[in-house]
N, C-alpha and C. Protein backbone atom coordinates (compact mmCIF):
# COMPACT_ATOMS: atom_id res chain seq x y z
N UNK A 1 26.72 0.89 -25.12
CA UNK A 1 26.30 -0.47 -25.35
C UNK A 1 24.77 -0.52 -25.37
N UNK A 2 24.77 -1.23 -26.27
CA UNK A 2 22.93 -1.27 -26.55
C UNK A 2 22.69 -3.06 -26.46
N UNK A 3 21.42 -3.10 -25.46
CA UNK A 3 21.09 -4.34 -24.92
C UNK A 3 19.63 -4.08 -25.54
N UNK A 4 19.08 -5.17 -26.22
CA UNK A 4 17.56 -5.18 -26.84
C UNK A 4 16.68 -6.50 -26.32
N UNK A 5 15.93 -5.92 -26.08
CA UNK A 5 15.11 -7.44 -25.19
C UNK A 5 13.71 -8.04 -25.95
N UNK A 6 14.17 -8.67 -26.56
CA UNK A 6 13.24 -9.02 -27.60
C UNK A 6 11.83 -9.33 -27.47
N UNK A 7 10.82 -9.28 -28.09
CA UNK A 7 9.26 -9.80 -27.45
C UNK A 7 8.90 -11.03 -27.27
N UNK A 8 8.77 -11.34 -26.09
CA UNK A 8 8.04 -13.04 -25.24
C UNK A 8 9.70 -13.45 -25.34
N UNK A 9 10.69 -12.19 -24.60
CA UNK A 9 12.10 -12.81 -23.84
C UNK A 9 11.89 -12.21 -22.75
N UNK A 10 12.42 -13.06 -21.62
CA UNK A 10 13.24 -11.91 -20.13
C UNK A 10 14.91 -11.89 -20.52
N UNK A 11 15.15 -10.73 -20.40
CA UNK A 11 16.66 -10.33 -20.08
C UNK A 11 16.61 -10.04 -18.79
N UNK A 12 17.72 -10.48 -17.69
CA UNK A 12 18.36 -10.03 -16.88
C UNK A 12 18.09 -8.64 -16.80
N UNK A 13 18.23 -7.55 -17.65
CA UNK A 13 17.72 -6.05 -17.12
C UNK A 13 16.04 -6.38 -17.43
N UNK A 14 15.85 -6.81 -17.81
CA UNK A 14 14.01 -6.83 -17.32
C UNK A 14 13.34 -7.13 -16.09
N UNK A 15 14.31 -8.37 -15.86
CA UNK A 15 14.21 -8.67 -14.50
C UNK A 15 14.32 -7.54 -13.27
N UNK A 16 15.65 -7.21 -13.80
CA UNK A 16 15.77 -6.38 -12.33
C UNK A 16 14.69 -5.16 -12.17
N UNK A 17 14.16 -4.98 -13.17
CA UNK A 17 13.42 -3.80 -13.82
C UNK A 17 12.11 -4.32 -12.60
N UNK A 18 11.72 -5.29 -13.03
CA UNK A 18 10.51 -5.73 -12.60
C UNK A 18 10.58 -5.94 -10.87
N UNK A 19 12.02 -6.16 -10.33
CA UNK A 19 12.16 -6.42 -9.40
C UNK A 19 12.42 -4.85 -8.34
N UNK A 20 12.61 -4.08 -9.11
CA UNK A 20 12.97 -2.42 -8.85
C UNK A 20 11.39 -1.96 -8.75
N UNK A 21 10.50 -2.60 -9.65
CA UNK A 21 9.27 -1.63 -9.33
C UNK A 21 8.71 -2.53 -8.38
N UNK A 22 8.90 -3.60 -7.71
CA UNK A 22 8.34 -4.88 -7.21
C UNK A 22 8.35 -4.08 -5.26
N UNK A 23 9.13 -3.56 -5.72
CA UNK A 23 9.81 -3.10 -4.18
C UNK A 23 9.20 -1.41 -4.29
N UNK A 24 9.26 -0.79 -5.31
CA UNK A 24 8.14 0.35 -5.19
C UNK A 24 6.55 0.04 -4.90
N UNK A 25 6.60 -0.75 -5.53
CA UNK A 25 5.20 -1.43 -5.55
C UNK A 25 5.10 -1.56 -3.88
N UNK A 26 5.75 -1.89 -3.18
CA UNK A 26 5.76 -2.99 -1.60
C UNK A 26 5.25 -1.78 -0.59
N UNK A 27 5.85 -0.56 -0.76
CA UNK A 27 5.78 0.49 -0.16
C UNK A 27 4.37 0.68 0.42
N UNK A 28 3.32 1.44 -0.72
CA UNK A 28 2.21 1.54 0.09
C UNK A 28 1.69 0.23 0.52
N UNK A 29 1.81 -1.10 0.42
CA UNK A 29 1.33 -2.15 0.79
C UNK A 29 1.62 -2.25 2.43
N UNK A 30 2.99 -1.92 2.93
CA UNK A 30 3.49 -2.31 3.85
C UNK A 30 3.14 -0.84 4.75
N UNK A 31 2.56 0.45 4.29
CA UNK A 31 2.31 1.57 5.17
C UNK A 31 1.14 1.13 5.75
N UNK A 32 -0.16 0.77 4.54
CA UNK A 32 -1.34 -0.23 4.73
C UNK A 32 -1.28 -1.10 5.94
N UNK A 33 -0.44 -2.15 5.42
CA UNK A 33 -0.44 -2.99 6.99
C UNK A 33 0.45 -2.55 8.57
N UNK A 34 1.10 -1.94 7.96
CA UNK A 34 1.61 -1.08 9.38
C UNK A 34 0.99 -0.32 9.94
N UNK A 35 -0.20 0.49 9.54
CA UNK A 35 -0.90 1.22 9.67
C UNK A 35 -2.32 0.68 10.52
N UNK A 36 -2.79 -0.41 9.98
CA UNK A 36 -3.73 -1.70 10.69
C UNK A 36 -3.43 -1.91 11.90
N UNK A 37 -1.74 -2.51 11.78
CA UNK A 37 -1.49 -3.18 12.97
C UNK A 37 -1.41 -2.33 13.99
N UNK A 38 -0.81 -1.06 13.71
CA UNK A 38 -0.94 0.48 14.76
C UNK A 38 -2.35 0.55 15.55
N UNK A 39 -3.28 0.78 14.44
CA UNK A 39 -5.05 0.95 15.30
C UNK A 39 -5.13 -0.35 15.76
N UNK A 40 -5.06 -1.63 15.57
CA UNK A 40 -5.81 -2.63 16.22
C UNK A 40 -4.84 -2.69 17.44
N UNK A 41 -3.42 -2.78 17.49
CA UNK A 41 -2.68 -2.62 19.15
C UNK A 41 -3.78 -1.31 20.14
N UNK A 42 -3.98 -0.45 19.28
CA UNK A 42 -4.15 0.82 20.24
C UNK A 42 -6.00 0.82 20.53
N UNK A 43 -6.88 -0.16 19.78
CA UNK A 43 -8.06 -0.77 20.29
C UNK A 43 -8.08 -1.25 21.69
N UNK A 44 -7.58 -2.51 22.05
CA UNK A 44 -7.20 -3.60 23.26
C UNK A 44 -6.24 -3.83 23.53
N UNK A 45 -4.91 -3.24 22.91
CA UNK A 45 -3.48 -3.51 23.63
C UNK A 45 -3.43 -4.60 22.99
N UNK A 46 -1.78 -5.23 23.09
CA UNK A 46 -1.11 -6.20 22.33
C UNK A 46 -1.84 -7.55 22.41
N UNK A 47 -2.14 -8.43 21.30
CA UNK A 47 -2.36 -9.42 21.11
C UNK A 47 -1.95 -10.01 19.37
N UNK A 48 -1.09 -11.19 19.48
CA UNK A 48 -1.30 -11.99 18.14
C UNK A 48 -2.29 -11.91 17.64
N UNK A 49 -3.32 -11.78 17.76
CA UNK A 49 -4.48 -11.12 16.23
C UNK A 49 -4.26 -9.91 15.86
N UNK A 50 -3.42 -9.34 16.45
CA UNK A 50 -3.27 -7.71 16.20
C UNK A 50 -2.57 -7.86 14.38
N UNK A 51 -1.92 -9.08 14.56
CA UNK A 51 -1.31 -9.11 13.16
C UNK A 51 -2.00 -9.80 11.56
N UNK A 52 -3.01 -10.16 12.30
CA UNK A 52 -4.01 -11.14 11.01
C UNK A 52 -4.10 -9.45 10.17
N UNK A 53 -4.03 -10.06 9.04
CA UNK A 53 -4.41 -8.60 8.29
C UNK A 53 -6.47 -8.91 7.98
N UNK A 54 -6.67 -7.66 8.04
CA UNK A 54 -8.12 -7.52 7.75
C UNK A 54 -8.41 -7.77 6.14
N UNK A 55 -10.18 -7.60 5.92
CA UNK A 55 -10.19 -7.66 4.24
C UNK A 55 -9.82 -6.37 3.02
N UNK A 56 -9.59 -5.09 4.16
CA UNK A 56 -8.84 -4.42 3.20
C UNK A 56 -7.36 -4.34 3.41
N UNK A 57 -6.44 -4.44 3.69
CA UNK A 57 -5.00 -5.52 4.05
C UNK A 57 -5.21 -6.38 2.72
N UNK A 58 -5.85 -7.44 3.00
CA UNK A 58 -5.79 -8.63 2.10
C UNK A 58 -5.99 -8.31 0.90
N UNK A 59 -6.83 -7.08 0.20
CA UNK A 59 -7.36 -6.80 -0.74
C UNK A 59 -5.88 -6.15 -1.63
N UNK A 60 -5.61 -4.80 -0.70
CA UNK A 60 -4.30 -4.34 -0.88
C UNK A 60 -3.17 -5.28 -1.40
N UNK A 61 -2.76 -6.34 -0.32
CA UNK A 61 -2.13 -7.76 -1.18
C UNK A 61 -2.38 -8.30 -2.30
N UNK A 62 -3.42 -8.49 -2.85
CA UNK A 62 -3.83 -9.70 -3.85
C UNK A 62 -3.81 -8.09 -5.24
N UNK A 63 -4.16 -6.90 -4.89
CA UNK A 63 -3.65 -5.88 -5.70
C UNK A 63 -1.65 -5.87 -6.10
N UNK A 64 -1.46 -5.85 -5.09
CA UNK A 64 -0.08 -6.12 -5.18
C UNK A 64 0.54 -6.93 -6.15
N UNK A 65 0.18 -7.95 -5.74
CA UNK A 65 0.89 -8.94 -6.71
C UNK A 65 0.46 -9.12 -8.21
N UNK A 66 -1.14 -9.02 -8.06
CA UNK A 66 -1.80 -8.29 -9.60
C UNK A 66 -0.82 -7.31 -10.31
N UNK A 67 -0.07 -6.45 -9.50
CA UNK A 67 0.82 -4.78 -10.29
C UNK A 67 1.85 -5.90 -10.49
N UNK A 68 2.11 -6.54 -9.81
CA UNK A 68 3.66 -7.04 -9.96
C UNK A 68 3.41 -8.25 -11.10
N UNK A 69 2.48 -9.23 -11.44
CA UNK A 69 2.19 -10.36 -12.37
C UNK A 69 2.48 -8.83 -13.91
N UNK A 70 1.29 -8.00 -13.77
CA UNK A 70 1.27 -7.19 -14.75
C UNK A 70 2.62 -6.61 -15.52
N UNK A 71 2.97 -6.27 -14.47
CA UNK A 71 4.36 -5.15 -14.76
C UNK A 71 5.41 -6.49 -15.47
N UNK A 72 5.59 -7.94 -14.99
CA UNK A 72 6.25 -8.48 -15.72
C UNK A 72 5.62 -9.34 -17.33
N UNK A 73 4.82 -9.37 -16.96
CA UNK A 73 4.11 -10.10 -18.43
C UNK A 73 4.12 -8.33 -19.83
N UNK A 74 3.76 -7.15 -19.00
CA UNK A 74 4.61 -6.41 -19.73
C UNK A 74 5.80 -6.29 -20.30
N UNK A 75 6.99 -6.06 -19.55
CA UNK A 75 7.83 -5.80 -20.05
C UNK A 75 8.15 -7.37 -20.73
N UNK A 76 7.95 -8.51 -20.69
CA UNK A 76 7.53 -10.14 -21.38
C UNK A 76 7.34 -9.82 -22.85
N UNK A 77 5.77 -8.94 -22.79
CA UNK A 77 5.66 -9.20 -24.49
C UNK A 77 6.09 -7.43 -24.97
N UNK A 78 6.67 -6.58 -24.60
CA UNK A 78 7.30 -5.84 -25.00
C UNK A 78 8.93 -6.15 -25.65
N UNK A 79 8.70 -5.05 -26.69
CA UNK A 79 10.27 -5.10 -27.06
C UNK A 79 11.45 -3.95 -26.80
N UNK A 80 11.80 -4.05 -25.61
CA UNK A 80 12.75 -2.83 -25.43
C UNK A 80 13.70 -2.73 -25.44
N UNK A 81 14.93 -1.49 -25.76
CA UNK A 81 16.05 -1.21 -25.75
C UNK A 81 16.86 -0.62 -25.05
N UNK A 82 17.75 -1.16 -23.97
CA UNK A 82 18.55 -0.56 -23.01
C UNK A 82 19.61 -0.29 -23.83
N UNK A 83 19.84 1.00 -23.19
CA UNK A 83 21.51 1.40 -23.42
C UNK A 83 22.41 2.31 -22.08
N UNK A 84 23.26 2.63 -22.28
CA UNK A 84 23.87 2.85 -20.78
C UNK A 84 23.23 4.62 -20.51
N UNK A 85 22.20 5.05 -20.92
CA UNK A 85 21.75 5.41 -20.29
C UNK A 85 20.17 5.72 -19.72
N UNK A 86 19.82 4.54 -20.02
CA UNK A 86 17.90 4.18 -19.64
C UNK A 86 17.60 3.40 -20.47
N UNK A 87 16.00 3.27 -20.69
CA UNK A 87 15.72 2.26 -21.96
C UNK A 87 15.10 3.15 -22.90
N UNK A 88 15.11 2.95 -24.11
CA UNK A 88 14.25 3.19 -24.91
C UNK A 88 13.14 2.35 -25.64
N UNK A 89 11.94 2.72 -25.59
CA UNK A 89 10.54 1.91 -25.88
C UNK A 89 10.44 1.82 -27.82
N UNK A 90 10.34 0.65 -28.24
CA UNK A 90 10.62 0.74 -29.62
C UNK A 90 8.72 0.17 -30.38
């Protein structure tokens, strides 16, 4: 079965597409802030500011969602072709 996703459409497999790299994408974001919150506990011991993210945290974020706006306005004005076994780029 061949599914074609026409240019300036979302299909349902674009979506999930976007939503599959959305969550690759999350990965180093969330080592980043886990990683923050690790050194600032082990500065002064536990406190609720331990969790404010800093300006590289925040920077990392607003990158994030930049990959993720991108990656869907891509596959948006692209025209691609799924079939049951990957896509092909036309």
């Amino acid at each position: 079965m061949i599914v074609v996703s026409k240019r300036f459409q979302v299909r349902k497999e674009d979506l999930q597409k976007v939503g599959k790299n959305a969550l690759i994408f999350f990965a180093p974001l969330a080592v980043i802030y886990l990683s923050f919150v690790a050194t600032e506990i082990e500065k002064d011991g536990f406190t609720w500011e331990d969790f404010r993210p800093n300006l590289v945290v925040l920077g990392a974020m607003i990158l994030y969602v930049i990959n993720v706006l991108l990656d869907f306005f891509r596959k948006w004005a692209s025209e691609t072709r799924y079939t049951d076994y990957g896509k092909e780029n036309k």
